[in-house]
PDB file of N, CA and C in Angstrom:
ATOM      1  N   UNK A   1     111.808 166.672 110.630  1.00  0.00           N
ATOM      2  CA  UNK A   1     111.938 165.947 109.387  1.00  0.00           C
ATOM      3  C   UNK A   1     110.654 165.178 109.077  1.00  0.00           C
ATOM      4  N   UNK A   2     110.043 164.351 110.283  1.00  0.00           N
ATOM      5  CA  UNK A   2     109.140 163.817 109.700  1.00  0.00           C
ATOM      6  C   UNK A   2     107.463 164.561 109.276  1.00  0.00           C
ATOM      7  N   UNK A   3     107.649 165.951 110.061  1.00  0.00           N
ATOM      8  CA  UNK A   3     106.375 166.726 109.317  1.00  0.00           C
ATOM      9  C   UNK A   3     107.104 167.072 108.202  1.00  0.00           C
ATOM     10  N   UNK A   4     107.693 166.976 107.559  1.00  0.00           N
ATOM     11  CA  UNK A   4     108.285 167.389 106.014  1.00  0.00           C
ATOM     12  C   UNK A   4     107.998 166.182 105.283  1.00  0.00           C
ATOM     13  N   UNK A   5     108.232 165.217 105.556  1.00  0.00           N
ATOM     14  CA  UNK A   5     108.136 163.905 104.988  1.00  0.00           C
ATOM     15  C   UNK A   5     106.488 163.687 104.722  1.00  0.00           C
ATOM     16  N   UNK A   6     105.952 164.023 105.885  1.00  0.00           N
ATOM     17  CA  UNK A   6     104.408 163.682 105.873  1.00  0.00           C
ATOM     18  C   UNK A   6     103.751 164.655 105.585  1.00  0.00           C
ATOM     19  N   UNK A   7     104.162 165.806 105.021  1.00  0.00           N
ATOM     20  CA  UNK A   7     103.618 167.005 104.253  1.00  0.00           C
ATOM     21  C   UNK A   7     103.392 166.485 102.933  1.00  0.00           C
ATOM     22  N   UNK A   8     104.169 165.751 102.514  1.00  0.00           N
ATOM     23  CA  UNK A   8     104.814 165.624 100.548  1.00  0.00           C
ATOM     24  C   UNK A   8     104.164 164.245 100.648  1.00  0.00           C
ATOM     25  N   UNK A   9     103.323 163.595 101.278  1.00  0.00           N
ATOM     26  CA  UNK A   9     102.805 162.281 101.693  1.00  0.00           C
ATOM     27  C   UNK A   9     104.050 161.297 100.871  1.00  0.00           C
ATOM     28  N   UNK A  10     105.344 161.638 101.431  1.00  0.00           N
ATOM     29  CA  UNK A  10     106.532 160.531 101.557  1.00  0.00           C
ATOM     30  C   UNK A  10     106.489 159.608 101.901  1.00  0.00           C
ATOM     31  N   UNK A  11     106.107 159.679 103.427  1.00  0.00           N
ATOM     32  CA  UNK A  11     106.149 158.228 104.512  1.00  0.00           C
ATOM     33  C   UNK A  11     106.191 157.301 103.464  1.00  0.00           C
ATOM     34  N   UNK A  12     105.372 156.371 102.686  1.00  0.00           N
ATOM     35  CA  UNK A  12     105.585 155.581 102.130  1.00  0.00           C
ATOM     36  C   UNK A  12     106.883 154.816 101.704  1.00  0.00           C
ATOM     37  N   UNK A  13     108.347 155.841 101.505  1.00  0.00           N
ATOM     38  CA  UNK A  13     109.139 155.756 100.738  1.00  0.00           C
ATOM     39  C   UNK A  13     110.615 154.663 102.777  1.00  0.00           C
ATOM     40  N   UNK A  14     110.064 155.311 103.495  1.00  0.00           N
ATOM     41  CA  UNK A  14     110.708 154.921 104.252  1.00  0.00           C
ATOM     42  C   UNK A  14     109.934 154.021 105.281  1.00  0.00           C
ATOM     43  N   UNK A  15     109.033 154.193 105.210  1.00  0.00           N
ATOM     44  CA  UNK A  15     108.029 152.748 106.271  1.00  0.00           C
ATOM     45  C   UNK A  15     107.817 151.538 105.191  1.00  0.00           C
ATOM     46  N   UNK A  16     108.211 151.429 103.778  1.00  0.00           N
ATOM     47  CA  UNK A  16     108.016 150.266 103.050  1.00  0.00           C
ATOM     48  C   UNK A  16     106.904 150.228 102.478  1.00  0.00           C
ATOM     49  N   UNK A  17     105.886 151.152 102.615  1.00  0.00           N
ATOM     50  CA  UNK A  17     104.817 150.790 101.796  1.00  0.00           C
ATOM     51  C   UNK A  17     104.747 151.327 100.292  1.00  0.00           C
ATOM     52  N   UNK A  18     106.092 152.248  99.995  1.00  0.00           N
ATOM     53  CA  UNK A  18     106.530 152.565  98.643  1.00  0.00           C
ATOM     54  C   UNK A  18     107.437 151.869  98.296  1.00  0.00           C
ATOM     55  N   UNK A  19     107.413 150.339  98.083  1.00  0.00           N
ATOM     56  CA  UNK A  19     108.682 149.339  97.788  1.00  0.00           C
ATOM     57  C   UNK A  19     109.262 150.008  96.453  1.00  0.00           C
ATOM     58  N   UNK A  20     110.438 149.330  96.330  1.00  0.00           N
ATOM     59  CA  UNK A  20     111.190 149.923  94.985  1.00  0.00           C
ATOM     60  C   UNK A  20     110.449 148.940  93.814  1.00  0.00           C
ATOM     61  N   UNK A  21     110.163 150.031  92.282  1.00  0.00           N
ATOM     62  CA  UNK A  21     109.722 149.229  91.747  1.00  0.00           C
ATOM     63  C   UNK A  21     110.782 148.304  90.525  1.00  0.00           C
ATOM     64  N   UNK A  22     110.166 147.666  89.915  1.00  0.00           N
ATOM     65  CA  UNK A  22     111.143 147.132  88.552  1.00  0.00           C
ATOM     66  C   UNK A  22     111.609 148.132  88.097  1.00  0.00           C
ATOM     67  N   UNK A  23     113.058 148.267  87.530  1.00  0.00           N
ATOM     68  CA  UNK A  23     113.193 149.597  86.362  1.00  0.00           C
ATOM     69  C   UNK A  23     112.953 149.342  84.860  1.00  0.00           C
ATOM     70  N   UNK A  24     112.383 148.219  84.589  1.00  0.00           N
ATOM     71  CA  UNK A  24     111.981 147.637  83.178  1.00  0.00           C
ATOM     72  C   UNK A  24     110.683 146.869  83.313  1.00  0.00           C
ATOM     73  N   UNK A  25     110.233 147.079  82.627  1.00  0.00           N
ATOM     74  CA  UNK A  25     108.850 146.665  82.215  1.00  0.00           C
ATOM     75  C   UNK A  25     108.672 145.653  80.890  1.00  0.00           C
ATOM     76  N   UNK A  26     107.943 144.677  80.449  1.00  0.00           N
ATOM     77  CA  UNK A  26     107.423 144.393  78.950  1.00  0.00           C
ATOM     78  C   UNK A  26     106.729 145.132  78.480  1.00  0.00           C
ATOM     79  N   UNK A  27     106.722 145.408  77.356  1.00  0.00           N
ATOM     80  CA  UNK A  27     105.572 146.192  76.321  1.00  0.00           C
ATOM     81  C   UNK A  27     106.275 145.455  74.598  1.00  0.00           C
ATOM     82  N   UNK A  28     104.525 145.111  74.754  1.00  0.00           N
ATOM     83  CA  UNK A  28     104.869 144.576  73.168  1.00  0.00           C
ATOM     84  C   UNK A  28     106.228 143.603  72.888  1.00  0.00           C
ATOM     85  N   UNK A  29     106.525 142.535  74.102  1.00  0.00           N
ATOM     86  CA  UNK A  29     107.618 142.042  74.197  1.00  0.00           C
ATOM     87  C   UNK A  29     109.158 142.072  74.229  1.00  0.00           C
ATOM     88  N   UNK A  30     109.127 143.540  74.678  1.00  0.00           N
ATOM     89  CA  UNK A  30     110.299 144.521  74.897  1.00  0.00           C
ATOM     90  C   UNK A  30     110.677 145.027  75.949  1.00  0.00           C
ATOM     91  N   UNK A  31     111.594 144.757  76.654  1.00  0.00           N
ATOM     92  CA  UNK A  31     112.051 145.525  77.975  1.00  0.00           C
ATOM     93  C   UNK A  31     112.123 146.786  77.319  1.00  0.00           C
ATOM     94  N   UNK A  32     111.224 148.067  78.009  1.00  0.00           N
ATOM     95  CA  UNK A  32     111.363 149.345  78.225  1.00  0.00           C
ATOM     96  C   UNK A  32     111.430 149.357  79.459  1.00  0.00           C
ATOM     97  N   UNK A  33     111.587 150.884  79.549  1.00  0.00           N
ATOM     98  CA  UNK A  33     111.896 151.903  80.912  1.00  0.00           C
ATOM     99  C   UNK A  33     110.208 151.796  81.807  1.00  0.00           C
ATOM    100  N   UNK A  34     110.114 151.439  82.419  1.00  0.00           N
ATOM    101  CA  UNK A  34     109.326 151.384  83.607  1.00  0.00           C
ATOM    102  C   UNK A  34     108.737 152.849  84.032  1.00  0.00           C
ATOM    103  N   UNK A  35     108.366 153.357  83.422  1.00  0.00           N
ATOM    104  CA  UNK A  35     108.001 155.080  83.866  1.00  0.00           C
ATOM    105  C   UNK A  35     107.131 155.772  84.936  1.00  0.00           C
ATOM    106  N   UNK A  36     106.715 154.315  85.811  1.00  0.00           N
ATOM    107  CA  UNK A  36     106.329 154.323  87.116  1.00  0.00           C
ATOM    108  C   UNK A  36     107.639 154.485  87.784  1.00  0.00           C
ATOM    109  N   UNK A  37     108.686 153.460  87.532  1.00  0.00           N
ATOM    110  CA  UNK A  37     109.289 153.187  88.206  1.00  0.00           C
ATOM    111  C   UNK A  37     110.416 154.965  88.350  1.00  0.00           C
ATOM    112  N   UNK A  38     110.409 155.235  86.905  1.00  0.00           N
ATOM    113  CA  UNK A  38     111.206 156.843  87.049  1.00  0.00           C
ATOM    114  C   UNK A  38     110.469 157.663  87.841  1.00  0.00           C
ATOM    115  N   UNK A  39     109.362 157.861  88.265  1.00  0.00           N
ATOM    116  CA  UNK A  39     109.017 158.966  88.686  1.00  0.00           C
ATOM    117  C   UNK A  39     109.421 158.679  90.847  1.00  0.00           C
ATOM    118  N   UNK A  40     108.887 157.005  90.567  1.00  0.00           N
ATOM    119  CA  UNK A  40     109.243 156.374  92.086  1.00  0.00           C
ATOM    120  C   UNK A  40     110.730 156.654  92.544  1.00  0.00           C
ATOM    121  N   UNK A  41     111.526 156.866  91.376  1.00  0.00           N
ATOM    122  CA  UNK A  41     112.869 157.092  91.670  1.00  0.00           C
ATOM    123  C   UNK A  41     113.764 158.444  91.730  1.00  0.00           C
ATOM    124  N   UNK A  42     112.607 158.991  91.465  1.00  0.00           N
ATOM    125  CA  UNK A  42     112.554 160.473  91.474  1.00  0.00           C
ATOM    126  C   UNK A  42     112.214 161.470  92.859  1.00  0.00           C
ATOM    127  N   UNK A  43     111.539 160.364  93.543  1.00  0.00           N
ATOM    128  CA  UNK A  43     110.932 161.395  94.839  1.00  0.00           C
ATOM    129  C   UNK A  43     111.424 160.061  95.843  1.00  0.00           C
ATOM    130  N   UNK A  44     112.094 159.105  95.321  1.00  0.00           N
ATOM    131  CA  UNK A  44     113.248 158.387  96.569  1.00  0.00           C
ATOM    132  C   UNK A  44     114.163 159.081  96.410  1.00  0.00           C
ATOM    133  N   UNK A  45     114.931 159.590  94.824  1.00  0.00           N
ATOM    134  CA  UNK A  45     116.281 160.240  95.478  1.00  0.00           C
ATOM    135  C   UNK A  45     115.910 161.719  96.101  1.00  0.00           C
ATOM    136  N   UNK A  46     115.059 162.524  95.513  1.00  0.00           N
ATOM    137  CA  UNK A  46     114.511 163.910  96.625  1.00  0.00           C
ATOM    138  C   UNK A  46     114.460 163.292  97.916  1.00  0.00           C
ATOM    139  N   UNK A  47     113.430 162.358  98.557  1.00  0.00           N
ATOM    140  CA  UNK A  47     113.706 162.511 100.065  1.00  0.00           C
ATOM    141  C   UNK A  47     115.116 161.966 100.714  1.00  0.00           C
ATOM    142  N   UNK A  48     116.015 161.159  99.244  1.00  0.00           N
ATOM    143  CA  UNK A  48     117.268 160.941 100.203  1.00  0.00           C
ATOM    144  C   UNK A  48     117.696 162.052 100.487  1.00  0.00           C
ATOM    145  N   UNK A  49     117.788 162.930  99.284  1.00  0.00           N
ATOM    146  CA  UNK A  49     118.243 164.246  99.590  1.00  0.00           C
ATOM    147  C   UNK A  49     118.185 165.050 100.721  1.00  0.00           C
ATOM    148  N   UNK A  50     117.054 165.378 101.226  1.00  0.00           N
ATOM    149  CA  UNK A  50     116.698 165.931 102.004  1.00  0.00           C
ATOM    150  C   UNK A  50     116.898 165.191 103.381  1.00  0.00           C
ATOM    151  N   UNK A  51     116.972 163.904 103.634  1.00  0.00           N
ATOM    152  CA  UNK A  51     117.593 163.284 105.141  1.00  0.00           C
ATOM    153  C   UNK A  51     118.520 163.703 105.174  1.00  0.00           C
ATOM    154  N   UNK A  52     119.782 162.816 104.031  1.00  0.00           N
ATOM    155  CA  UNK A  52     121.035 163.322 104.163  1.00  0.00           C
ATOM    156  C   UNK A  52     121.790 164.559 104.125  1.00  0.00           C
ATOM    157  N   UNK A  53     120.856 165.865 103.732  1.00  0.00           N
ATOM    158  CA  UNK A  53     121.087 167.352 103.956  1.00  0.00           C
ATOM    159  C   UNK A  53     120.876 167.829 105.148  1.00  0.00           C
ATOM    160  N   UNK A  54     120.155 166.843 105.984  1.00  0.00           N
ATOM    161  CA  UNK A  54     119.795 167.691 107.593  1.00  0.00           C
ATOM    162  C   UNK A  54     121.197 166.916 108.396  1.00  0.00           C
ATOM    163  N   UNK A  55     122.086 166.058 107.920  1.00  0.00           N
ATOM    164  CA  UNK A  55     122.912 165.482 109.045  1.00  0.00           C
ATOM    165  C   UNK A  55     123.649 165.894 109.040  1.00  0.00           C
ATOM    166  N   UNK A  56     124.654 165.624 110.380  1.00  0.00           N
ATOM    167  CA  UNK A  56     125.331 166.321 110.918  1.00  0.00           C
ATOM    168  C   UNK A  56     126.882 165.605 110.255  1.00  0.00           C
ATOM    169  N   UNK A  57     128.109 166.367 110.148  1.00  0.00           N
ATOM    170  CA  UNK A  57     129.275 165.961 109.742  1.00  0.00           C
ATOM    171  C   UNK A  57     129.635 164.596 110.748  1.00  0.00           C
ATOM    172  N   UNK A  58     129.176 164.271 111.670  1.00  0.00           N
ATOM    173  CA  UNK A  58     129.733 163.257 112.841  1.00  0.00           C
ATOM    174  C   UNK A  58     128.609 162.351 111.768  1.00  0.00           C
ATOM    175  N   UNK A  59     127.686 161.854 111.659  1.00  0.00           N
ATOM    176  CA  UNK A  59     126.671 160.859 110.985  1.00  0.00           C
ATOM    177  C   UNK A  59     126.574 161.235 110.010  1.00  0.00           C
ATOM    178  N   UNK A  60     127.110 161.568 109.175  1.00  0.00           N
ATOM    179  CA  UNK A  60     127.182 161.851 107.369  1.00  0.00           C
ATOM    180  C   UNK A  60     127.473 160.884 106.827  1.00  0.00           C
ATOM    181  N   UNK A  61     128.780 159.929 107.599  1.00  0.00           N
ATOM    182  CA  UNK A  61     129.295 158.337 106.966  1.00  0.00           C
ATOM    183  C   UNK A  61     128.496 157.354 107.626  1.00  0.00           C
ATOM    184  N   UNK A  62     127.022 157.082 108.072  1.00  0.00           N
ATOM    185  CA  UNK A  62     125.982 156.484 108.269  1.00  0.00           C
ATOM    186  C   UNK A  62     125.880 156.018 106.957  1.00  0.00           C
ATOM    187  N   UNK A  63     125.387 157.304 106.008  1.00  0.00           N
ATOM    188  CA  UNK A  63     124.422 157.318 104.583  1.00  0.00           C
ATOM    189  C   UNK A  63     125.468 156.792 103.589  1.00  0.00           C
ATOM    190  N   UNK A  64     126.554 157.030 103.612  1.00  0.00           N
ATOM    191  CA  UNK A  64     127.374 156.356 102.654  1.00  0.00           C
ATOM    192  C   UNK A  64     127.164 155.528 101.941  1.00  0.00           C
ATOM    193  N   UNK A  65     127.312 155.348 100.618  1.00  0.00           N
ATOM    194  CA  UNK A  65     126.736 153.872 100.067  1.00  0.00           C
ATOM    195  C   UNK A  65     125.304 153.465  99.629  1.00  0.00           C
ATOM    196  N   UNK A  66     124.506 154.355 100.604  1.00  0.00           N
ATOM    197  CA  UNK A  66     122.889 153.662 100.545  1.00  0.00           C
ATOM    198  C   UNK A  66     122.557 154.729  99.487  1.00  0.00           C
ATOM    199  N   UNK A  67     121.503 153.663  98.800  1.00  0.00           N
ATOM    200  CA  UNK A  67     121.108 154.275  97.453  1.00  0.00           C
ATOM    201  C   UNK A  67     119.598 154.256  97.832  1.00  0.00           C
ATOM    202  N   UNK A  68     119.123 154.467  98.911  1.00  0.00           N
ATOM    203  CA  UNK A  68     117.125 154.669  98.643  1.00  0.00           C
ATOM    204  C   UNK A  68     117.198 155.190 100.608  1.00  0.00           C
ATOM    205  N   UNK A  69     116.371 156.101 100.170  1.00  0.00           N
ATOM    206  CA  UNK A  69     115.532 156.765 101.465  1.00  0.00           C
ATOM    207  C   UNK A  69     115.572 156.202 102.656  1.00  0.00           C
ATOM    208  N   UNK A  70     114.886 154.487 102.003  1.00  0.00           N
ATOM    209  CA  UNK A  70     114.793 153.814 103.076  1.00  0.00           C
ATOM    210  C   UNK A  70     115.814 152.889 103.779  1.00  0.00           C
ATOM    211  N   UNK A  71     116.774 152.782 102.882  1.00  0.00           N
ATOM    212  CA  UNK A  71     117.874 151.995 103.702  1.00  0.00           C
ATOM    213  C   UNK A  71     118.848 153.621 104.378  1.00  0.00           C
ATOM    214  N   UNK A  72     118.606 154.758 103.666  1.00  0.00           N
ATOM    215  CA  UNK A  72     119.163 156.034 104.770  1.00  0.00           C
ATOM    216  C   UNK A  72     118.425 155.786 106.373  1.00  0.00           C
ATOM    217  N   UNK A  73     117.229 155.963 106.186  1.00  0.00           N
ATOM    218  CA  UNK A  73     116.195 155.888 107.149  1.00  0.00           C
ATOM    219  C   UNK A  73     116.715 154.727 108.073  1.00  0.00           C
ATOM    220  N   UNK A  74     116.948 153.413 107.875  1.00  0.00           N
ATOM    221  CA  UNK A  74     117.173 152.148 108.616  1.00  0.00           C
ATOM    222  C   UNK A  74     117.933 152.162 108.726  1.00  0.00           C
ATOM    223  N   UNK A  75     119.255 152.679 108.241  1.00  0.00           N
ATOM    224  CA  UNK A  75     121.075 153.118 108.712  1.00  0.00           C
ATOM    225  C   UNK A  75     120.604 153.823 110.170  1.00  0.00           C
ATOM    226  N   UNK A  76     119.782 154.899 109.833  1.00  0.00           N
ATOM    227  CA  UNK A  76     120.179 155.756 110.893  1.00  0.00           C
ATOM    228  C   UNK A  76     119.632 155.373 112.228  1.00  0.00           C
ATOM    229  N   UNK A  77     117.922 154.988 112.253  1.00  0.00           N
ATOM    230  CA  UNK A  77     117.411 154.315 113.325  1.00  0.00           C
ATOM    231  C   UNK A  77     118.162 153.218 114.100  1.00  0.00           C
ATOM    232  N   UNK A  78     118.636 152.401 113.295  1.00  0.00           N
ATOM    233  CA  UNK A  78     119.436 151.515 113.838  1.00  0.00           C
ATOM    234  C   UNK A  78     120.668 151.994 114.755  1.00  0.00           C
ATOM    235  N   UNK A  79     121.393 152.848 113.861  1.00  0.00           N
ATOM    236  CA  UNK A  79     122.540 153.754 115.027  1.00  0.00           C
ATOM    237  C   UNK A  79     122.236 154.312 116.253  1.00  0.00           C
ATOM    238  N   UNK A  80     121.395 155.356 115.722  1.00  0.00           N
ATOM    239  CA  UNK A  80     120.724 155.925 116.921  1.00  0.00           C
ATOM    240  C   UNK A  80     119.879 155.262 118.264  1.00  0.00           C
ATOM    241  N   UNK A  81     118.933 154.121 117.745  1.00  0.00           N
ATOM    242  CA  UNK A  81     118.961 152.945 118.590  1.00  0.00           C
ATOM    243  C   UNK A  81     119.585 152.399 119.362  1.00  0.00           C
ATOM    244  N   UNK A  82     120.916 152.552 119.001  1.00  0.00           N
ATOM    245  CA  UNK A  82     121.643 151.371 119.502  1.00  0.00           C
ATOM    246  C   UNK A  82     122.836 152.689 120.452  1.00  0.00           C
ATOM    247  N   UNK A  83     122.775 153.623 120.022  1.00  0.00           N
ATOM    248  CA  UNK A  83     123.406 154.900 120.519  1.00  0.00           C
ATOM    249  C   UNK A  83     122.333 154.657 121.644  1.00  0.00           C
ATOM    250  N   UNK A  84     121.118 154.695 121.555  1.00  0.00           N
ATOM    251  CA  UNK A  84     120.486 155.204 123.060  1.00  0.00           C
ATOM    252  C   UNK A  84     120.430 154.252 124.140  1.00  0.00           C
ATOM    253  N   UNK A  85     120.458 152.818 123.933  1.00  0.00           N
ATOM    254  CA  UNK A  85     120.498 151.661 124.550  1.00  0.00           C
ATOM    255  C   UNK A  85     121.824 151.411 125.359  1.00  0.00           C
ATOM    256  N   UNK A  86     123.041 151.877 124.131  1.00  0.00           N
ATOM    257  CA  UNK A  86     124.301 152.014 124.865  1.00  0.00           C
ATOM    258  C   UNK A  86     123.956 152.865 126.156  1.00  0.00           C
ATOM    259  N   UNK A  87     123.545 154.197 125.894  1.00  0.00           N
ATOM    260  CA  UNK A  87     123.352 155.108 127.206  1.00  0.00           C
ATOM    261  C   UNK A  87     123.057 154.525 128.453  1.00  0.00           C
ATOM    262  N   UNK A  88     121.935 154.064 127.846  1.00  0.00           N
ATOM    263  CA  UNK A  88     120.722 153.187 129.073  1.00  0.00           C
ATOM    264  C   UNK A  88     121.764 152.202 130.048  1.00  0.00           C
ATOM    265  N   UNK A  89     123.008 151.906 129.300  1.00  0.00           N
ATOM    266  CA  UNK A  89     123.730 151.290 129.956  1.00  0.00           C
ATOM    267  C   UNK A  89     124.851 151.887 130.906  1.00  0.00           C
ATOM    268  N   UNK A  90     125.325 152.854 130.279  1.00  0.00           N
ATOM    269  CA  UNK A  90     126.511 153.422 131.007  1.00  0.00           C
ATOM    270  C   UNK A  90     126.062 154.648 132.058  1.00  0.00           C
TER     271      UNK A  90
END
């Protein structure tokens, strides 16, 4: 997954250095559509896509709920983390 991610130079979207942007902007003293912000929201929901298409039916209800890449990404590390630490114990 992560040479796929770092093919499409993603990383950004799940290490934080692609924060989410405003979805409104001023112009000419008018909230419009932010059209940075559509395209940013465009290749967060593609790479959610693509995490949550590689998981498995047992961690599918990890992603539930989360609406950006990166809180998929920090659901899962965190589980799995804490899945391997349990081990370390038993």
């Amino acid at each position: 997954m992560m040479a796929l991610i770092e093919s499409q130079e993603l990383l950004g979207f799940i290490d934080g250095e692609y924060e989410m942007l405003d979805p409104k902007v001023l112009s000419n003293e008018k909230e419009v559509p932010n059209p940075t912000y559509v395209a940013w929201r465009w290749s967060d929901r593609l790479l959610r896509g693509w995490i949550i298409g590689t998981l498995s039916k047992e961690v599918l209800g990890i992603a539930v709920g989360l609406n950006t890449s990166s809180e998929v990404w920090k659901a899962l590390e965190d589980h799995f983390v804490q899945s391997s630490q349990e081990e370390n114990f038993t």
